[in-house]
N, C-alpha and C. Protein backbone atom coordinates (compact mmCIF):
# COMPACT_ATOMS: atom_id res chain seq x y z
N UNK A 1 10.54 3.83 0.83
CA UNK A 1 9.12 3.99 0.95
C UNK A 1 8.67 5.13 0.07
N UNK A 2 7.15 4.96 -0.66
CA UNK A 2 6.91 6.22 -1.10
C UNK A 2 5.43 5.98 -0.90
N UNK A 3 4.70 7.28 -1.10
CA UNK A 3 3.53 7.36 -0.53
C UNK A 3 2.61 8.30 -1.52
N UNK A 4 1.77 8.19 -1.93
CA UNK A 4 0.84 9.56 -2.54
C UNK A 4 0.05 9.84 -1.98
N UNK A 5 -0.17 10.84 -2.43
CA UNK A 5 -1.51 11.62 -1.47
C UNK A 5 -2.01 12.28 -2.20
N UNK A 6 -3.37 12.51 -2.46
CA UNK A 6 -4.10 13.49 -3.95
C UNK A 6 -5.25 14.26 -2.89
N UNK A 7 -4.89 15.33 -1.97
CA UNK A 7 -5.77 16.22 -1.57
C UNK A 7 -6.33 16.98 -2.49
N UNK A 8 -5.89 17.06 -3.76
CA UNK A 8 -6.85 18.57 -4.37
C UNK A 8 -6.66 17.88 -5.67
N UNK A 9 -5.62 16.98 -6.73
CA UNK A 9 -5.91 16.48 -7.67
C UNK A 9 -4.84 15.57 -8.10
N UNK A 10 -4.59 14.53 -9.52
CA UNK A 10 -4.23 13.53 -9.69
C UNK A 10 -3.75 13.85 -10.87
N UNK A 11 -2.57 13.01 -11.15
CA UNK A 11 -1.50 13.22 -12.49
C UNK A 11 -3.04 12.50 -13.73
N UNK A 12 -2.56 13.24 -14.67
CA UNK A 12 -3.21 13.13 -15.99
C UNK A 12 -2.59 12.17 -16.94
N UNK A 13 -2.59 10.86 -17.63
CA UNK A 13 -2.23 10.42 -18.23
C UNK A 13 -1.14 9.44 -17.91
N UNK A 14 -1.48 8.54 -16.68
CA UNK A 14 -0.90 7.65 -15.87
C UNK A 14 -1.50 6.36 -16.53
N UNK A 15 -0.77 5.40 -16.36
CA UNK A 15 -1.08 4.06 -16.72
C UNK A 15 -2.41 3.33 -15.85
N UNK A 16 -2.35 4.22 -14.71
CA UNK A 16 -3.40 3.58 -14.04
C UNK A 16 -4.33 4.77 -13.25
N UNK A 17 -4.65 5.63 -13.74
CA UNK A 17 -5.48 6.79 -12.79
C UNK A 17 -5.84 6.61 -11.76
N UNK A 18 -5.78 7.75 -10.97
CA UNK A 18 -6.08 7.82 -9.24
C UNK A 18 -7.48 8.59 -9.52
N UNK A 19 -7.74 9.19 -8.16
CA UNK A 19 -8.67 10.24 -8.19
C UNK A 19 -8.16 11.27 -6.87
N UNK A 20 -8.91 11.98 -6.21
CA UNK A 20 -8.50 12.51 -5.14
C UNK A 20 -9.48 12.63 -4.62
N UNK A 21 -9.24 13.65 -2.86
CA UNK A 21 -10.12 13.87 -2.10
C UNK A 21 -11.06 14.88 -2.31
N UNK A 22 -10.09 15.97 -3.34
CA UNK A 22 -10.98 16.72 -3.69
C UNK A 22 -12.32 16.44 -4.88
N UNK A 23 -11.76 15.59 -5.73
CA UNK A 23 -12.81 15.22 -6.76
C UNK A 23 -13.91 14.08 -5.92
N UNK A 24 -13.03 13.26 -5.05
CA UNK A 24 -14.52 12.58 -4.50
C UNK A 24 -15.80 13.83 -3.49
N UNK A 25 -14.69 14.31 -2.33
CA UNK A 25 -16.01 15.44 -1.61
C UNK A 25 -16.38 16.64 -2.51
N UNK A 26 -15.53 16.94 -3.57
CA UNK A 26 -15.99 18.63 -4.08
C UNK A 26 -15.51 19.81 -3.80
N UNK A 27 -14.49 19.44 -2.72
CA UNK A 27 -13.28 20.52 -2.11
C UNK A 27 -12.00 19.77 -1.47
N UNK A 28 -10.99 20.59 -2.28
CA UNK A 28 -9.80 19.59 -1.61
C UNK A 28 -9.59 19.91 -0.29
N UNK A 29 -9.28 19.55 0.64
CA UNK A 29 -8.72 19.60 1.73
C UNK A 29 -7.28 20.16 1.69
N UNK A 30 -7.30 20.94 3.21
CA UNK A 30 -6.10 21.50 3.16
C UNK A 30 -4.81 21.06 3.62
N UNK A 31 -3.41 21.02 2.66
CA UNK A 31 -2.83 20.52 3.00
C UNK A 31 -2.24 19.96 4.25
N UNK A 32 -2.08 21.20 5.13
CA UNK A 32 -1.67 20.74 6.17
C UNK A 32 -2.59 19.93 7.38
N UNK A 33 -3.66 19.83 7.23
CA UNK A 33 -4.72 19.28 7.33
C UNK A 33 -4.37 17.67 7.31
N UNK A 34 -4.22 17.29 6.53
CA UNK A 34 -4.05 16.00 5.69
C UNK A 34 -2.65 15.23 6.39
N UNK A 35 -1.22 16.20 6.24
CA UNK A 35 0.01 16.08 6.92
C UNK A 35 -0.25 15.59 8.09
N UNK A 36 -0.75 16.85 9.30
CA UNK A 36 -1.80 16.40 10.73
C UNK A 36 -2.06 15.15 10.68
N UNK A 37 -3.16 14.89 9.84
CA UNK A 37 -3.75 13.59 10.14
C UNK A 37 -2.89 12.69 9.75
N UNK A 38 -2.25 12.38 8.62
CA UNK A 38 -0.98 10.63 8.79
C UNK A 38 0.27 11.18 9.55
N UNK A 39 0.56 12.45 9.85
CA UNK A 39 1.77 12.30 10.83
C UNK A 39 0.72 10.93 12.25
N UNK A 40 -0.31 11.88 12.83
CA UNK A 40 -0.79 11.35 13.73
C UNK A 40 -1.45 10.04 13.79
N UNK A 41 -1.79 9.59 12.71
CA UNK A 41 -1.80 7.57 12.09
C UNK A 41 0.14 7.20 12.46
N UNK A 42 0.56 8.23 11.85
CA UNK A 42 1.97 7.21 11.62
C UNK A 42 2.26 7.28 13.37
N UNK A 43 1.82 8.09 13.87
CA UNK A 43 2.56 8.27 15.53
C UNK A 43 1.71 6.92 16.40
N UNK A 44 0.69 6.83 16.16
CA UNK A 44 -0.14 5.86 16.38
C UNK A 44 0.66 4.50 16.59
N UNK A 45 0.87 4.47 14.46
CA UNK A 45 1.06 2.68 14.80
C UNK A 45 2.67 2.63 14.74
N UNK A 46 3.44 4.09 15.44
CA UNK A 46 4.76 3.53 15.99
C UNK A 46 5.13 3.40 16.95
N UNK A 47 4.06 3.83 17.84
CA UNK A 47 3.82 3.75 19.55
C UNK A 47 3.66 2.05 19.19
N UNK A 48 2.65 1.46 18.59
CA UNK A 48 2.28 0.18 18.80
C UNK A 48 3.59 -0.63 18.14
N UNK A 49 4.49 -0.29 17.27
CA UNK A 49 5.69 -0.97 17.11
C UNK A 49 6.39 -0.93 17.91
N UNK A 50 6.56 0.15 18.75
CA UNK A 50 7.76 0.27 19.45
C UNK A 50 7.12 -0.68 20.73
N UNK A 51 6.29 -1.03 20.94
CA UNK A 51 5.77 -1.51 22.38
C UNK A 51 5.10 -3.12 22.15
N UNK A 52 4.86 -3.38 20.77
CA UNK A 52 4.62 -4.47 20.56
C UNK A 52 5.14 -5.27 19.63
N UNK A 53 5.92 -5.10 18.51
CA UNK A 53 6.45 -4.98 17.74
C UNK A 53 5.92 -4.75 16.44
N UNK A 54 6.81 -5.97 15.31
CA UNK A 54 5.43 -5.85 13.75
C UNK A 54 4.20 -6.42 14.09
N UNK A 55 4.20 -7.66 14.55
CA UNK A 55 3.23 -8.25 14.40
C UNK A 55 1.50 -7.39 14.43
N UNK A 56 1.66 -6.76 15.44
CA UNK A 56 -0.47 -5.78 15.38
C UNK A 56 -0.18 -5.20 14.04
N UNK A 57 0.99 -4.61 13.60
CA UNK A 57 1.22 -3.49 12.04
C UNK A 57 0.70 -4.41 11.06
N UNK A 58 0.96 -5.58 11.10
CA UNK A 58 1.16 -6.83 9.69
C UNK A 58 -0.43 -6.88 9.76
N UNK A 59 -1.10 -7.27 11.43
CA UNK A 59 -2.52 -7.81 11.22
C UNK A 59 -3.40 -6.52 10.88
N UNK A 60 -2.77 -4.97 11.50
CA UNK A 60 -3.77 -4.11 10.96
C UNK A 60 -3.84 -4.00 9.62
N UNK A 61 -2.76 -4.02 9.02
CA UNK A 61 -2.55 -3.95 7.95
C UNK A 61 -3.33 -4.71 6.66
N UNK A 62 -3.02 -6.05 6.88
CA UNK A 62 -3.67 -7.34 6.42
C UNK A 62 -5.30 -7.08 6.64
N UNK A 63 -5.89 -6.79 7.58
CA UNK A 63 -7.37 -6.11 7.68
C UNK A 63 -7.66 -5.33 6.95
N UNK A 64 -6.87 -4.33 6.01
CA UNK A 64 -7.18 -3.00 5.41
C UNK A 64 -7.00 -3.50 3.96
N UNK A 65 -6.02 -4.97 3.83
CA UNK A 65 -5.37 -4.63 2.79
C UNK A 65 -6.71 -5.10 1.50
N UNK A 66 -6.08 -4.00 0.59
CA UNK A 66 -7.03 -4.46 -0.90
C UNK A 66 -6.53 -5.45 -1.94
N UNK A 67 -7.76 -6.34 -2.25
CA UNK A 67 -7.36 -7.12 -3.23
C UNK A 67 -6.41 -8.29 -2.59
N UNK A 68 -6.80 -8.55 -1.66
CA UNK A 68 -6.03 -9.75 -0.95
C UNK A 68 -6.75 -11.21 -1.49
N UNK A 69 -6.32 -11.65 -2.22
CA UNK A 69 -6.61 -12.86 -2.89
C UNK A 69 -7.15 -13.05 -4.33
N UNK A 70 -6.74 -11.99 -4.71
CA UNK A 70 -6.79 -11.69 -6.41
C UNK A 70 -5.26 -11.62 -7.20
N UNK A 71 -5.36 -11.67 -8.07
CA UNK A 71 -4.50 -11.14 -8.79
C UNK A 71 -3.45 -10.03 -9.07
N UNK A 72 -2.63 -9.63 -8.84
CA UNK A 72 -1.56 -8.50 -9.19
C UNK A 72 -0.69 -8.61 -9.43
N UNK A 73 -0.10 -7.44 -10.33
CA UNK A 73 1.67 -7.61 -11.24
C UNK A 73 2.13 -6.66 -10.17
N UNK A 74 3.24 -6.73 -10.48
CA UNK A 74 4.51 -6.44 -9.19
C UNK A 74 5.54 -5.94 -10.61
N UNK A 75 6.14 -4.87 -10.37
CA UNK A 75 6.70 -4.18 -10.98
C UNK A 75 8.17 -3.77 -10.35
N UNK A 76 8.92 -4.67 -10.56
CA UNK A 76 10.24 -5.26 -9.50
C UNK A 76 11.66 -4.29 -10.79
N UNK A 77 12.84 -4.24 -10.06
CA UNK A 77 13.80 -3.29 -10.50
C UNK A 77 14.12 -3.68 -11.91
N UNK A 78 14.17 -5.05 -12.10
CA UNK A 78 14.63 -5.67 -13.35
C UNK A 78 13.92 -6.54 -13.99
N UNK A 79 12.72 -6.32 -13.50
CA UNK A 79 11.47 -8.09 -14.08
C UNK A 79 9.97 -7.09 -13.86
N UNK A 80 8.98 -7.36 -14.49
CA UNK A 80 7.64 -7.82 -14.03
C UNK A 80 7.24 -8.81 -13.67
N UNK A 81 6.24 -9.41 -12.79
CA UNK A 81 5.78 -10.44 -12.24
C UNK A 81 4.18 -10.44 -11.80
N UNK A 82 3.57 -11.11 -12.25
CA UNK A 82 2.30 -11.41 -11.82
C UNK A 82 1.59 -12.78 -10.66
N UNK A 83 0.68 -12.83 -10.12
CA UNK A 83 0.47 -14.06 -9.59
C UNK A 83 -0.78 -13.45 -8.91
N UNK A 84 -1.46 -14.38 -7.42
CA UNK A 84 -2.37 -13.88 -6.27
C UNK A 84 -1.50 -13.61 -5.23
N UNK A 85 -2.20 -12.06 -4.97
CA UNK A 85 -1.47 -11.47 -3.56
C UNK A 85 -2.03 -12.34 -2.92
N UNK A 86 -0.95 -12.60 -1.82
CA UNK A 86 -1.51 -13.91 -0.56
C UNK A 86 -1.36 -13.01 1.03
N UNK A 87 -0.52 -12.06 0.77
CA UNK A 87 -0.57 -11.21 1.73
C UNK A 87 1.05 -10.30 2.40
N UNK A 88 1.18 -9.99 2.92
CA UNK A 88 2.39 -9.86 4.07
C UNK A 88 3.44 -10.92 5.00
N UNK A 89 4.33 -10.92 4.91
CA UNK A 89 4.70 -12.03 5.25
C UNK A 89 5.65 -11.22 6.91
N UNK A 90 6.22 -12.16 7.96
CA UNK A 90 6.83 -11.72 8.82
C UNK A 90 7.69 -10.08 8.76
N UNK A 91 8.27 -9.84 7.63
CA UNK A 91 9.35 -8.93 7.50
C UNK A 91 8.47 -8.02 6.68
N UNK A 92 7.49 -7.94 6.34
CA UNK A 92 6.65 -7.02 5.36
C UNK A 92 6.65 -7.05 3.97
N UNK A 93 7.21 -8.39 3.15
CA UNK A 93 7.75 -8.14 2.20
C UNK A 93 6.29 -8.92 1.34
N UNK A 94 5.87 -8.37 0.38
CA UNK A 94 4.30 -8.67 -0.17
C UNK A 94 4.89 -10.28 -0.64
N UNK A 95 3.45 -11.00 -0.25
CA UNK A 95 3.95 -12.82 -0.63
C UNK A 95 2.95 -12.59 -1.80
N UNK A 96 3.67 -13.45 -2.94
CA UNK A 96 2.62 -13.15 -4.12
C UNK A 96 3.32 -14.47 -4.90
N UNK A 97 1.68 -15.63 -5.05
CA UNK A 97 2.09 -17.07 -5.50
C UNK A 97 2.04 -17.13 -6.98
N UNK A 98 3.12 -16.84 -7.37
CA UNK A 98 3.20 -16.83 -9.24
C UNK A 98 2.52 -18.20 -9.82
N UNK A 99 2.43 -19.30 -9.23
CA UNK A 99 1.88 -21.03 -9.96
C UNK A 99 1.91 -21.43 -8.46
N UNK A 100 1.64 -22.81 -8.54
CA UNK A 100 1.33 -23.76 -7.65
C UNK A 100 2.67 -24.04 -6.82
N UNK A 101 3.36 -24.22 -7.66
CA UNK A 101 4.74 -24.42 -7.10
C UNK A 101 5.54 -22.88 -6.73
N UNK A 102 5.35 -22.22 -6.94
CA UNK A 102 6.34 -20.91 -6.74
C UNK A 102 5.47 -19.59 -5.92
N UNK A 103 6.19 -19.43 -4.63
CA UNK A 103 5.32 -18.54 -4.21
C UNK A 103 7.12 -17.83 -3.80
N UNK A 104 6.75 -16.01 -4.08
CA UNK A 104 7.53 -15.14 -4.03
C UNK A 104 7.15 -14.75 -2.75
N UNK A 105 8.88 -13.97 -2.16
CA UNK A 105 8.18 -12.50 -1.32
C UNK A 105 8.99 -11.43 -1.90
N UNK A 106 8.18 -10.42 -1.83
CA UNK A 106 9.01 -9.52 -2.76
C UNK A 106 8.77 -8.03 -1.66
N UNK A 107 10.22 -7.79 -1.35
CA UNK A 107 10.53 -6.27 -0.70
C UNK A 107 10.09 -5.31 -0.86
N UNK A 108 10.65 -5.37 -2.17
CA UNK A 108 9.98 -3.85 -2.79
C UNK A 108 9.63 -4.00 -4.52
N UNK A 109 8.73 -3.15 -4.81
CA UNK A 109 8.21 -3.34 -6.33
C UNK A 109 7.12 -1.78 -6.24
N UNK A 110 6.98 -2.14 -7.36
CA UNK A 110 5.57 -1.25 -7.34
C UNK A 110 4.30 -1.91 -7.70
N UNK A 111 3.21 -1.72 -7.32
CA UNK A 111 2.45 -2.63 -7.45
C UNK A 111 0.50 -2.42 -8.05
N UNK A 112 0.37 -3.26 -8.75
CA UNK A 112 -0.70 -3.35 -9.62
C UNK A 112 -2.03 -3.84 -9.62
N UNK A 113 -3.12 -3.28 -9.21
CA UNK A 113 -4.39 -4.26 -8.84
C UNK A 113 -5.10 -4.27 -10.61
């Protein structure tokens, strides 16, 4: 798993620029601030795993998710791949339909809107 987080600012000269919290409000927020708040998301939806399983994680998830029925490349250990994100599948692994005939799930990649 990896995760970013841009409380106060964003790498310069990335293939795909971010922004942060501080450039959207005008003051970054303080770190530990920020920690607080997704420790306490992540404590959240592992109470609801542990008591319900994946399934509420997949549908909260799938509710939030961006770009669900567009287009994205997938940036896999040994390949690139493009197609429409179709979504999450049982095990979490992103389903993404390269053609008519070929629909992937892919574990892990990095990924491209």
């Amino acid at each position: 798993w990896a995760i970013a987080i841009n409380p106060a600012r964003c790498a310069d000269g990335v293939e795909f620029p971010g922004t942060s919290s501080g450039a959207l409000s005008g003051m970054a927020p303080d770190p530990h601030d920020v920690l607080w708040g997704l420790a306490v998301a992540f404590g959240k939806w592992y109470e609801v795993w542990r008591a319900q399983g994946f399934p509420p994680i997949r549908d909260g998830w799938l509710a939030r998710a961006a770009k669900l029925g567009t287009r994205i490349r997938a940036r896999l250990a040994n390949e690139e791949t493009s197609g429409v994100f179709e979504g999450i599948d049982e095990t979490g692994a992103l389903i993404l339909r390269e053609s008519a005939a070929r629909v992937r799930h892919i574990a892990a990649g990095d990924v491209f809107f």
